[in-house]
PDB file of N, CA and C in Angstrom:
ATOM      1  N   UNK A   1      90.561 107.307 103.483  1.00  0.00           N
ATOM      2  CA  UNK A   1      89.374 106.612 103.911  1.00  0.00           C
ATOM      3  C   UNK A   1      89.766 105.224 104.390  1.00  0.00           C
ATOM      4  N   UNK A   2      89.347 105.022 105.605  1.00  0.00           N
ATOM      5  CA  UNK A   2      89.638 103.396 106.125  1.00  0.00           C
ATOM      6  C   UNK A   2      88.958 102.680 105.513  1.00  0.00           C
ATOM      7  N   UNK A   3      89.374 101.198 105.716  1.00  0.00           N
ATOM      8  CA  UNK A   3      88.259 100.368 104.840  1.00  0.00           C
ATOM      9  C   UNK A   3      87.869  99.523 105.885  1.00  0.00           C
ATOM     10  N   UNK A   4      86.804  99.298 106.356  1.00  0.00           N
ATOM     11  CA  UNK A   4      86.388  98.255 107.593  1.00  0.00           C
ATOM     12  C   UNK A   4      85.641  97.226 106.893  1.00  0.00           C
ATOM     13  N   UNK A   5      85.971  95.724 107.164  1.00  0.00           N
ATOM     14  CA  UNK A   5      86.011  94.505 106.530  1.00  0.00           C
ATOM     15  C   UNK A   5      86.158  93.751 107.556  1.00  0.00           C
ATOM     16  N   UNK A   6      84.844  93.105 107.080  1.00  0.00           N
ATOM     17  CA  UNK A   6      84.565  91.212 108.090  1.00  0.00           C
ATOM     18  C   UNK A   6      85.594  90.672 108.154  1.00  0.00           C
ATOM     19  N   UNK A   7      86.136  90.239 109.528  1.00  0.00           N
ATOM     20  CA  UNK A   7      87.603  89.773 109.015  1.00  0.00           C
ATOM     21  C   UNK A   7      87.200  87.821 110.212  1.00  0.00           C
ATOM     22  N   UNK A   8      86.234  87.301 108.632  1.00  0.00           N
ATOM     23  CA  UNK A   8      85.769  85.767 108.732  1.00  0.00           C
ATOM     24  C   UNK A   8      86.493  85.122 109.398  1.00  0.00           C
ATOM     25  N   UNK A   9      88.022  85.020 109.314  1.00  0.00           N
ATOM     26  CA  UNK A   9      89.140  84.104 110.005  1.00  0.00           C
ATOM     27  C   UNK A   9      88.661  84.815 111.519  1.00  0.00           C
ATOM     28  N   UNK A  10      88.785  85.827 111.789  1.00  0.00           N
ATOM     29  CA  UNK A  10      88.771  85.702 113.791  1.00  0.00           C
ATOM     30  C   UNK A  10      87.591  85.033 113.716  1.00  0.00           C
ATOM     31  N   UNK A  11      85.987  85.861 113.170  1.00  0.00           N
ATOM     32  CA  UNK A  11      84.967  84.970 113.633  1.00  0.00           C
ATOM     33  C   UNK A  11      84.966  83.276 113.513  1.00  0.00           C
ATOM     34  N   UNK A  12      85.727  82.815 112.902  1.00  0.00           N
ATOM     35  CA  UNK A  12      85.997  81.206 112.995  1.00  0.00           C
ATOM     36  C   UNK A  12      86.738  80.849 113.893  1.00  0.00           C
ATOM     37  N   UNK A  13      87.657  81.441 113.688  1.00  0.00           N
ATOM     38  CA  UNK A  13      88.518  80.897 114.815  1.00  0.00           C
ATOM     39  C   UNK A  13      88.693  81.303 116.598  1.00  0.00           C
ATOM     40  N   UNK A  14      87.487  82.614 116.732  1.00  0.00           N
ATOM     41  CA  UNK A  14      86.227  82.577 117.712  1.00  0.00           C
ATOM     42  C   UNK A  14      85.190  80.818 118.034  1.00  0.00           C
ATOM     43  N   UNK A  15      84.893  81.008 116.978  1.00  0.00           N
ATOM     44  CA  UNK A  15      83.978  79.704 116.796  1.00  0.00           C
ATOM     45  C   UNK A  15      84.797  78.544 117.286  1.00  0.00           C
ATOM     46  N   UNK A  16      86.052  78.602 116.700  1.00  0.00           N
ATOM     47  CA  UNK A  16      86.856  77.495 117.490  1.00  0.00           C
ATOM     48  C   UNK A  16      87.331  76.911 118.709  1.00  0.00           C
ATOM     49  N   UNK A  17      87.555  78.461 119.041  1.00  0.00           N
ATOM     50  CA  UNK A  17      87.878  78.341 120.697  1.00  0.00           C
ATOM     51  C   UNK A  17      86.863  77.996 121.444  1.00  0.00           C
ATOM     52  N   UNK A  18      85.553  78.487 121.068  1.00  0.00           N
ATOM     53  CA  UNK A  18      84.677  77.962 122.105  1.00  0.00           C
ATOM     54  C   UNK A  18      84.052  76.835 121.971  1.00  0.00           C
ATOM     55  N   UNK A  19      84.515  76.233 120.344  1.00  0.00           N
ATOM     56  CA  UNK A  19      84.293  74.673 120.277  1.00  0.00           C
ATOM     57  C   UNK A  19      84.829  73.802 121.490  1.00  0.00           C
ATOM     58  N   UNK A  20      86.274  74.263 121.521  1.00  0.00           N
ATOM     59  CA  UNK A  20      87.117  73.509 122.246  1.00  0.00           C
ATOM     60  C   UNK A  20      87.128  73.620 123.324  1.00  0.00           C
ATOM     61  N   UNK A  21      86.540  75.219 123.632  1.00  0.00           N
ATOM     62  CA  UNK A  21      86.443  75.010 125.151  1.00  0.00           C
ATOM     63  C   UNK A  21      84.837  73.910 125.906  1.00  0.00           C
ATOM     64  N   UNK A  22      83.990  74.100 125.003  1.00  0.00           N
ATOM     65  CA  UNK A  22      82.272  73.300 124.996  1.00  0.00           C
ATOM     66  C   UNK A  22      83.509  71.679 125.395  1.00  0.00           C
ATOM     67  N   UNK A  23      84.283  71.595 124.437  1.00  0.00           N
ATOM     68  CA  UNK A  23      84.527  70.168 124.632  1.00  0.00           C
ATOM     69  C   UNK A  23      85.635  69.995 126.203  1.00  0.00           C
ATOM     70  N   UNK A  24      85.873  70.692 126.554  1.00  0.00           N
ATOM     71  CA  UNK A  24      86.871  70.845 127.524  1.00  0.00           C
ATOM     72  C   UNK A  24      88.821  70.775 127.144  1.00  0.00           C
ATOM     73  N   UNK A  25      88.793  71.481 126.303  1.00  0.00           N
ATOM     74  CA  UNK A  25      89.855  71.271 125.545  1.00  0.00           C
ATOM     75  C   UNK A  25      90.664  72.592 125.521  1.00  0.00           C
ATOM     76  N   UNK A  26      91.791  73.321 126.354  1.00  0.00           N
ATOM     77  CA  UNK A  26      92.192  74.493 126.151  1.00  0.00           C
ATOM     78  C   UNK A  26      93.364  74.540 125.399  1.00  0.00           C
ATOM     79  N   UNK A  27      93.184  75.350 124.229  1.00  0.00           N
ATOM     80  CA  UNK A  27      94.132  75.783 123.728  1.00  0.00           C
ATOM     81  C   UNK A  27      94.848  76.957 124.111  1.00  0.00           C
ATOM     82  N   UNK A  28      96.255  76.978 123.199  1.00  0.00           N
ATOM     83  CA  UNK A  28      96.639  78.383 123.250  1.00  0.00           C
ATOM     84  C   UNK A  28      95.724  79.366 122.260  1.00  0.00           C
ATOM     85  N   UNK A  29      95.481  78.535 121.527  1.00  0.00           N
ATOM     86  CA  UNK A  29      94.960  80.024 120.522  1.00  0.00           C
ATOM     87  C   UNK A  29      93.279  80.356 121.456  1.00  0.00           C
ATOM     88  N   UNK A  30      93.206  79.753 122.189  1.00  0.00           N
ATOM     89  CA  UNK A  30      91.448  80.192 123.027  1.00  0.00           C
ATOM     90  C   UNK A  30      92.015  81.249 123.953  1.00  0.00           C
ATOM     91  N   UNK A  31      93.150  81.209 124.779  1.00  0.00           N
ATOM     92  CA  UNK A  31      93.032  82.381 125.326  1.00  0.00           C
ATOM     93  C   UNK A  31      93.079  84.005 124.768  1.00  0.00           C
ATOM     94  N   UNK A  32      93.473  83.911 123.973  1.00  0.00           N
ATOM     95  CA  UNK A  32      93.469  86.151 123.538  1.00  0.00           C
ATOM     96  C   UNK A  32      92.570  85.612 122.630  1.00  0.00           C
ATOM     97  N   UNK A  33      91.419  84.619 122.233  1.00  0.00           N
ATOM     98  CA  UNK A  33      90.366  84.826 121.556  1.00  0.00           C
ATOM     99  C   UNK A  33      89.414  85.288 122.914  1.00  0.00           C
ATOM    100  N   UNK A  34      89.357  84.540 123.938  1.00  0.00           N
ATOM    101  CA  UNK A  34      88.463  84.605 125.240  1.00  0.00           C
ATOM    102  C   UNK A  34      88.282  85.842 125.416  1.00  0.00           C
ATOM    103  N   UNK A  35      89.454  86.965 124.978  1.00  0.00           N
ATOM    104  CA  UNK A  35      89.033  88.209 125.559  1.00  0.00           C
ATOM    105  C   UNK A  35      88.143  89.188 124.293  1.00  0.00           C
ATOM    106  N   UNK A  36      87.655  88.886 123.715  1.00  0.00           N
ATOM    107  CA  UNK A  36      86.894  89.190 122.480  1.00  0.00           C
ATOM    108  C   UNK A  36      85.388  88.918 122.793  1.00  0.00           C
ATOM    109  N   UNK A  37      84.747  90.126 123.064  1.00  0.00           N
ATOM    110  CA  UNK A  37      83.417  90.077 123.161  1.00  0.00           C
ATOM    111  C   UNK A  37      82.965  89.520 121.722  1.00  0.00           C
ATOM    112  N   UNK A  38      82.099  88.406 121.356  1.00  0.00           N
ATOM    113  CA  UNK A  38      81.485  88.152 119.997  1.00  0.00           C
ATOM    114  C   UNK A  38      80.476  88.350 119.238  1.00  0.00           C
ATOM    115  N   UNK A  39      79.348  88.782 120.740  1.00  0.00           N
ATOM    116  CA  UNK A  39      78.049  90.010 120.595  1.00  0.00           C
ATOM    117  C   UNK A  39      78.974  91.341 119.816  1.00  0.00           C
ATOM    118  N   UNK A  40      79.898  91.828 120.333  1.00  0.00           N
ATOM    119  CA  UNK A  40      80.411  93.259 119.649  1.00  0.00           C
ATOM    120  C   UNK A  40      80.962  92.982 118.484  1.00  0.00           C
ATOM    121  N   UNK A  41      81.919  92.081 118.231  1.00  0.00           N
ATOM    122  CA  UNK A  41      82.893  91.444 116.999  1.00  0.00           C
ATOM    123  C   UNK A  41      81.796  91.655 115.841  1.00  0.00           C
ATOM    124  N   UNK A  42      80.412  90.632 116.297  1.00  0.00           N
ATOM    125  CA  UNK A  42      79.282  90.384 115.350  1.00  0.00           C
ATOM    126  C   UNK A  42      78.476  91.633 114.780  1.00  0.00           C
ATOM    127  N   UNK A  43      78.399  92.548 115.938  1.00  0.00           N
ATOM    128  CA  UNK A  43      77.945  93.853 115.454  1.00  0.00           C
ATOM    129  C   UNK A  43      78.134  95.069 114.988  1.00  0.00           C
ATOM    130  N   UNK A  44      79.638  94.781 114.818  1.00  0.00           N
ATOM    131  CA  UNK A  44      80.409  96.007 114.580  1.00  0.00           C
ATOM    132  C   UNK A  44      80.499  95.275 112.831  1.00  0.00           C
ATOM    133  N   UNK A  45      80.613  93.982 112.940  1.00  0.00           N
ATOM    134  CA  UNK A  45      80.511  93.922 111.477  1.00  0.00           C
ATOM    135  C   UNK A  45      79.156  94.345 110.279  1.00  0.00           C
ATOM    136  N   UNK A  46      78.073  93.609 111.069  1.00  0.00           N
ATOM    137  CA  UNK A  46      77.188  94.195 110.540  1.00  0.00           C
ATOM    138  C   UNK A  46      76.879  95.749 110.236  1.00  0.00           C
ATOM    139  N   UNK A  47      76.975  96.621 111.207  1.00  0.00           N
ATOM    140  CA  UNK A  47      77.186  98.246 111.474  1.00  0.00           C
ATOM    141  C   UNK A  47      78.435  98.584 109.856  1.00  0.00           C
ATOM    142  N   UNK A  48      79.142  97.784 109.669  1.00  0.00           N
ATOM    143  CA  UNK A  48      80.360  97.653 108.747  1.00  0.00           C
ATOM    144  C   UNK A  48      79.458  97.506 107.267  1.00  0.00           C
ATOM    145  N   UNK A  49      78.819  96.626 107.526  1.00  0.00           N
ATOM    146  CA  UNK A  49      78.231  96.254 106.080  1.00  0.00           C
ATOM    147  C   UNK A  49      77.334  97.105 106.214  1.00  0.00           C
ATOM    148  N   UNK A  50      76.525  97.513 106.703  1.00  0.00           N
ATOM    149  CA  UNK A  50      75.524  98.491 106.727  1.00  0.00           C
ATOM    150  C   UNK A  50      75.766  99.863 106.121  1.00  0.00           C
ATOM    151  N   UNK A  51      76.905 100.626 106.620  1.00  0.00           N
ATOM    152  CA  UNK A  51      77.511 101.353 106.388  1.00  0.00           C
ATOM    153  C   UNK A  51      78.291 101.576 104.862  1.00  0.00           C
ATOM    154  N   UNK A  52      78.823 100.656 104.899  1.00  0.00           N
ATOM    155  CA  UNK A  52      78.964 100.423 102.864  1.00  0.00           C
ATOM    156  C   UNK A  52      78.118 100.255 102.045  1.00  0.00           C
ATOM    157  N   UNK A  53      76.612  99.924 102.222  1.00  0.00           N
ATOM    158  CA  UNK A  53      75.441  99.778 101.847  1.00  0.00           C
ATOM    159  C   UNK A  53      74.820 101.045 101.666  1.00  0.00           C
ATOM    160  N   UNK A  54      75.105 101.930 102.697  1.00  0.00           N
ATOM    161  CA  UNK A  54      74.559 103.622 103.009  1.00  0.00           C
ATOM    162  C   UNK A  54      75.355 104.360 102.002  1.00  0.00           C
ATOM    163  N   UNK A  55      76.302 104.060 102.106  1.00  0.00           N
ATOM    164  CA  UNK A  55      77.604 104.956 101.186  1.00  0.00           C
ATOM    165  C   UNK A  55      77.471 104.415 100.018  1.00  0.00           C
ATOM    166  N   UNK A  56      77.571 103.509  99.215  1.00  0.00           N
ATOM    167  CA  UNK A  56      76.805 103.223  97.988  1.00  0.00           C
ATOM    168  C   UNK A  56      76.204 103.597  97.309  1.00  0.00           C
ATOM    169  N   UNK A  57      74.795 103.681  97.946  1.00  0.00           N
ATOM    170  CA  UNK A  57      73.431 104.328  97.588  1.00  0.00           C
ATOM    171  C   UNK A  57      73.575 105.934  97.522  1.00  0.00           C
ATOM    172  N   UNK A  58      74.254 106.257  98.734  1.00  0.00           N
ATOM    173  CA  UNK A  58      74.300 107.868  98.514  1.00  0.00           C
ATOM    174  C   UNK A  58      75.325 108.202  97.615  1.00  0.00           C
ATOM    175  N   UNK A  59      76.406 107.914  97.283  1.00  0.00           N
ATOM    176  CA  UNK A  59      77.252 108.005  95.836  1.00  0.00           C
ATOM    177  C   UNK A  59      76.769 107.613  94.742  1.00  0.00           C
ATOM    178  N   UNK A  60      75.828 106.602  94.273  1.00  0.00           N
ATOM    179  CA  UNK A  60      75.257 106.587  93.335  1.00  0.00           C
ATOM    180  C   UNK A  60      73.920 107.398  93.081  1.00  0.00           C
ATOM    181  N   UNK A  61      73.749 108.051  93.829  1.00  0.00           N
ATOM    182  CA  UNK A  61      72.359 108.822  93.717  1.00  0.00           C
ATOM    183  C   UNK A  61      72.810 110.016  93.465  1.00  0.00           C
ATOM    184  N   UNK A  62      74.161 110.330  94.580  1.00  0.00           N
ATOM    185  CA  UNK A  62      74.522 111.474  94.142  1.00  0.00           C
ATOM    186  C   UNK A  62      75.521 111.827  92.315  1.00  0.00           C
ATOM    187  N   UNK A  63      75.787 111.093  91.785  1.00  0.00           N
ATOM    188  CA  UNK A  63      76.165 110.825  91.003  1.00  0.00           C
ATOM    189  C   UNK A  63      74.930 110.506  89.751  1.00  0.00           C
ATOM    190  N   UNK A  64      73.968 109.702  89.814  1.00  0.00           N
ATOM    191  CA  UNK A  64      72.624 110.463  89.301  1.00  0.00           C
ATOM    192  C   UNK A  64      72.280 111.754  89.414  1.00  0.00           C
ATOM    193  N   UNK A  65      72.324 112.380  90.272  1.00  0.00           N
ATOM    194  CA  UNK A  65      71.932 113.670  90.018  1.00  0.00           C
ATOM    195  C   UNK A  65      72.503 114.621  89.395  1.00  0.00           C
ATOM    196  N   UNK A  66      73.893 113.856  88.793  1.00  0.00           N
ATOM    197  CA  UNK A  66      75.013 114.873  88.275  1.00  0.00           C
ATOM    198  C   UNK A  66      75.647 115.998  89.244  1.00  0.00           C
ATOM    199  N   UNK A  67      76.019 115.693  90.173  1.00  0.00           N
ATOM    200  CA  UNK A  67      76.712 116.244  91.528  1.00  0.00           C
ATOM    201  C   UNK A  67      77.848 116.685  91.016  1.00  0.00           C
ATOM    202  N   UNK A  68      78.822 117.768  90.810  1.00  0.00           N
ATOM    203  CA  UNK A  68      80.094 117.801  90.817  1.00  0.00           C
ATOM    204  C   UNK A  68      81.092 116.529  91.206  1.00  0.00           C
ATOM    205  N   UNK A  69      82.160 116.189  91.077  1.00  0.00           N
ATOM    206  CA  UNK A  69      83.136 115.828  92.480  1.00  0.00           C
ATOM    207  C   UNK A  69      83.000 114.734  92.371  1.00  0.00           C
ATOM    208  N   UNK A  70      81.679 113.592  91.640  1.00  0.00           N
ATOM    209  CA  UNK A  70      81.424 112.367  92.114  1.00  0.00           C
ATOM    210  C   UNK A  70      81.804 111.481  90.752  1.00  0.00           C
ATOM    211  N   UNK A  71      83.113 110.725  91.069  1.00  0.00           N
ATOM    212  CA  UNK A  71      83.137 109.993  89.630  1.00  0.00           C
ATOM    213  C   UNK A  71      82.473 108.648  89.655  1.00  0.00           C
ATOM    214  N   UNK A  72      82.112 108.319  88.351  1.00  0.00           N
ATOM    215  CA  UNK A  72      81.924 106.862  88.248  1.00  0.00           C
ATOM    216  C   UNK A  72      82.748 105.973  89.075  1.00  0.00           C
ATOM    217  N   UNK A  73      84.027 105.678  89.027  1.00  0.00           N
ATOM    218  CA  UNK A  73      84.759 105.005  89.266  1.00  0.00           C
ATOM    219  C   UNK A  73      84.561 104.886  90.571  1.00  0.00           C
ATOM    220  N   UNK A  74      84.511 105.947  91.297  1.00  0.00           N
ATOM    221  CA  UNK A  74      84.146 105.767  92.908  1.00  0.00           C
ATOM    222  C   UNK A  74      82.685 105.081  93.335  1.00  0.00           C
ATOM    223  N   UNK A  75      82.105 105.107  92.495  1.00  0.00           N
ATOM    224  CA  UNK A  75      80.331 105.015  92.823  1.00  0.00           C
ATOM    225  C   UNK A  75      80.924 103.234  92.294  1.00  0.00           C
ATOM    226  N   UNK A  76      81.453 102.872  91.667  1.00  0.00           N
ATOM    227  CA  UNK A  76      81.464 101.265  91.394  1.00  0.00           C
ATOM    228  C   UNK A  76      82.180 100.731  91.921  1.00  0.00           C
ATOM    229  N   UNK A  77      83.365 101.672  92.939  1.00  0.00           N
ATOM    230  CA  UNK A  77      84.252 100.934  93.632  1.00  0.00           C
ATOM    231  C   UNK A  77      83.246 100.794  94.883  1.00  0.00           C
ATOM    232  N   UNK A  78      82.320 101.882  95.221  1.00  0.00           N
ATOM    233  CA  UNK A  78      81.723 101.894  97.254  1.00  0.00           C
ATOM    234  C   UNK A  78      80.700 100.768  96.402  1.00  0.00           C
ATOM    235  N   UNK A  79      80.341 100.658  95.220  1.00  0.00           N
ATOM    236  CA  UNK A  79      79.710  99.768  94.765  1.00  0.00           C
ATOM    237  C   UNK A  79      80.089  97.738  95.046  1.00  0.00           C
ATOM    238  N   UNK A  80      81.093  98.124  95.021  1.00  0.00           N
ATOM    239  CA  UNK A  80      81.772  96.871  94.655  1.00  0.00           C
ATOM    240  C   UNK A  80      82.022  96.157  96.207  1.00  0.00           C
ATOM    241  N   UNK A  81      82.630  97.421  97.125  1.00  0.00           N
ATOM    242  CA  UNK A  81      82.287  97.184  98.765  1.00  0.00           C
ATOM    243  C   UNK A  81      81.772  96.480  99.214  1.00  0.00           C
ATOM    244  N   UNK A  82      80.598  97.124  98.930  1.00  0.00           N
ATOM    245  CA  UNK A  82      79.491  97.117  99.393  1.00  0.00           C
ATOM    246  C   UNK A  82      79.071  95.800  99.501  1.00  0.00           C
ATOM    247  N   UNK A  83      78.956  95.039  98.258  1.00  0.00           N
ATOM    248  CA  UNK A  83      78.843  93.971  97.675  1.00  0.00           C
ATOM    249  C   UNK A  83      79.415  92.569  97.988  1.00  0.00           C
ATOM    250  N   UNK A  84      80.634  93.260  98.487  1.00  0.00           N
ATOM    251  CA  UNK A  84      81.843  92.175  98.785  1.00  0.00           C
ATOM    252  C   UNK A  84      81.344  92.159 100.209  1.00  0.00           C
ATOM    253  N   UNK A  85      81.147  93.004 100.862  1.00  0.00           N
ATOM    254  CA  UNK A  85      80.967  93.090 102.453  1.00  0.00           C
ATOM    255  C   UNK A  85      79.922  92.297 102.823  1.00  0.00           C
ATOM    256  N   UNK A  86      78.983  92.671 102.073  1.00  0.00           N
ATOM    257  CA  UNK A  86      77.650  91.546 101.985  1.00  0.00           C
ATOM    258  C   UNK A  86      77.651  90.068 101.761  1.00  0.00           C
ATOM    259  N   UNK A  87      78.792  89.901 101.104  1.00  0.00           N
ATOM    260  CA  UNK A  87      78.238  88.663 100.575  1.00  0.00           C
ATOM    261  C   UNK A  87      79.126  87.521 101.823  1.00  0.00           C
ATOM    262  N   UNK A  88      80.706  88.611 102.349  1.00  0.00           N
ATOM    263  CA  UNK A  88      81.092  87.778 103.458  1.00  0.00           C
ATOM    264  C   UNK A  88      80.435  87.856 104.708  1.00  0.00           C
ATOM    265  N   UNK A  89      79.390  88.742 104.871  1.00  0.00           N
ATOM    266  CA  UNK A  89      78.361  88.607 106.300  1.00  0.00           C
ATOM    267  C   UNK A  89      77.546  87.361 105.710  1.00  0.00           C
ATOM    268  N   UNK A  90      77.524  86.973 104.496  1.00  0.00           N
ATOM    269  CA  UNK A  90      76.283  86.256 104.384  1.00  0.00           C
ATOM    270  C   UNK A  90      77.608  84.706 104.398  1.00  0.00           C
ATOM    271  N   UNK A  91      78.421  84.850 104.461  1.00  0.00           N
ATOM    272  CA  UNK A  91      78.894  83.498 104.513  1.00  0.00           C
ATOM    273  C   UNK A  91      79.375  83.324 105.690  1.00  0.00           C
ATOM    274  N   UNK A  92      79.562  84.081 106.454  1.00  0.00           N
ATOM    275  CA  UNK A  92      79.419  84.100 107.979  1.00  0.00           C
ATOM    276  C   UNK A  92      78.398  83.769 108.840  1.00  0.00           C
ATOM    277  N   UNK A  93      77.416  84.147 108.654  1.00  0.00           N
ATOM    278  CA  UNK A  93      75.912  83.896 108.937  1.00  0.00           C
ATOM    279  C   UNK A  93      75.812  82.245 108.333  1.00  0.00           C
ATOM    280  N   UNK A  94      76.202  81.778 107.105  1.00  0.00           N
ATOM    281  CA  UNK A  94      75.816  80.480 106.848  1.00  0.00           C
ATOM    282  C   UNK A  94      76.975  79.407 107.787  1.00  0.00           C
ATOM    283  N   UNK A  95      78.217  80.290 107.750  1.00  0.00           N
ATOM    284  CA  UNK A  95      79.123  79.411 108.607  1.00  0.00           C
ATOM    285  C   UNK A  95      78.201  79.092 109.743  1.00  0.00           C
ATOM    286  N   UNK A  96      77.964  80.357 110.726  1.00  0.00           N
ATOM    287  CA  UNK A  96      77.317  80.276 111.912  1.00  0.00           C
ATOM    288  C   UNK A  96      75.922  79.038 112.485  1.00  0.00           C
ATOM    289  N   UNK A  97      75.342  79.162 110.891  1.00  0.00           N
ATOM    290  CA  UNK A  97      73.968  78.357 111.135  1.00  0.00           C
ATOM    291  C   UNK A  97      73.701  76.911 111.000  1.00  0.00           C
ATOM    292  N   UNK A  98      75.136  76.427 110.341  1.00  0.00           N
ATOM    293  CA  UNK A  98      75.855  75.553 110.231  1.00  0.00           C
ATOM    294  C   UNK A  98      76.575  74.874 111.341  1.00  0.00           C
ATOM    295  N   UNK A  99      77.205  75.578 112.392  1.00  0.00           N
ATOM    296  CA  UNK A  99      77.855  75.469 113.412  1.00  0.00           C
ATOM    297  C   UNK A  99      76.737  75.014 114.455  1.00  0.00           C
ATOM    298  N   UNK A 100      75.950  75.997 114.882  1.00  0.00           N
ATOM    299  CA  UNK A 100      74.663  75.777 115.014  1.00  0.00           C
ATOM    300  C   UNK A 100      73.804  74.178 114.846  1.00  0.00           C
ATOM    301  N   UNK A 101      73.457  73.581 113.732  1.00  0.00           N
ATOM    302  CA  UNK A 101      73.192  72.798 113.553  1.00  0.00           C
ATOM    303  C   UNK A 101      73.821  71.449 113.855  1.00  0.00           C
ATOM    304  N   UNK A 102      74.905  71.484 113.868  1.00  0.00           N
ATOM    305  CA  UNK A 102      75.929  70.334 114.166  1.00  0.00           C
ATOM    306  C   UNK A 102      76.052  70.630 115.513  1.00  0.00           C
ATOM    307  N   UNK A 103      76.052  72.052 116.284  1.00  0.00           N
ATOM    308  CA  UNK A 103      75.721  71.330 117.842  1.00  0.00           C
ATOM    309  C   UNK A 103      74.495  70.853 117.981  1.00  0.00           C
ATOM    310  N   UNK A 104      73.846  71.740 117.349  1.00  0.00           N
ATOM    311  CA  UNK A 104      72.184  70.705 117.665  1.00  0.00           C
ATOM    312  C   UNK A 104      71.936  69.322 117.589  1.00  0.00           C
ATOM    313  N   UNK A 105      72.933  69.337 116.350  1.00  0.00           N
ATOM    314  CA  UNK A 105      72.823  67.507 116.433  1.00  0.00           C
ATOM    315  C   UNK A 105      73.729  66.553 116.874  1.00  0.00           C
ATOM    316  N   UNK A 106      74.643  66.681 118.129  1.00  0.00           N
ATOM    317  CA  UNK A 106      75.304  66.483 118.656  1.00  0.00           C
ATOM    318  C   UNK A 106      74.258  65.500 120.103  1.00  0.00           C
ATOM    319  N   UNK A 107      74.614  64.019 120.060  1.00  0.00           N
ATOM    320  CA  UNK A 107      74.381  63.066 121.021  1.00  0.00           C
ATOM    321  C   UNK A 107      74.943  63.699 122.368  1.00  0.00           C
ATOM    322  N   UNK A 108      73.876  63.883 123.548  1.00  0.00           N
ATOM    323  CA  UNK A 108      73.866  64.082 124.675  1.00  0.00           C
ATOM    324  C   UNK A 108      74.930  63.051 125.212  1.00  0.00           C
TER     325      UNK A 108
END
């Protein structure tokens, strides 16, 4: 089973490059970020957390029902995922709204 995980460092250092480019500033590390759609980056993560959220619920339910095949241990690990996946979309999202705000308040 793959494990698909927010991986926070590109989305920052996304965030960076186009800091620097807003300021007119090119780096090396902005170009092979430039080629990174961040609409898709952003939604494939969410689709990510979503997805460990789905699998969770259906291992622990199925595991309530006394299902063959389904151990505890697995239902607290997609548990634990799940959890972890969430909580780095949600510090991503606060990075973001944050970022956000400090351009907003940025003197014309």
């Amino acid at each position: 089973m793959a494990v698909d995980a927010i991986n926070a460092d590109a989305v920052l250092a996304r965030m960076r490059a186009l800091a620097s480019q807003a300021q007119g500033v090119e780096t090396r590390a902005a170009a092979p970020a430039s080629t990174t759609d961040f609409t898709a980056l952003l939604r494939n993560a969410i689709d990510t957390v979503n997805t460990n959220q789905q699998r969770a619920a259906e291992l622990s339910t199925r595991f309530e029902r006394g299902e063959q095949g389904v151990e505890l241990a697995d239902v607290m690990i997609s548990i634990q995922k799940a959890n972890i996946s969430f909580q780095a979309a949600t510090q991503v999202r606060n990075r973001l709204v944050s970022a956000y705000q400090d351009i907003m308040n940025m003197p014309l």
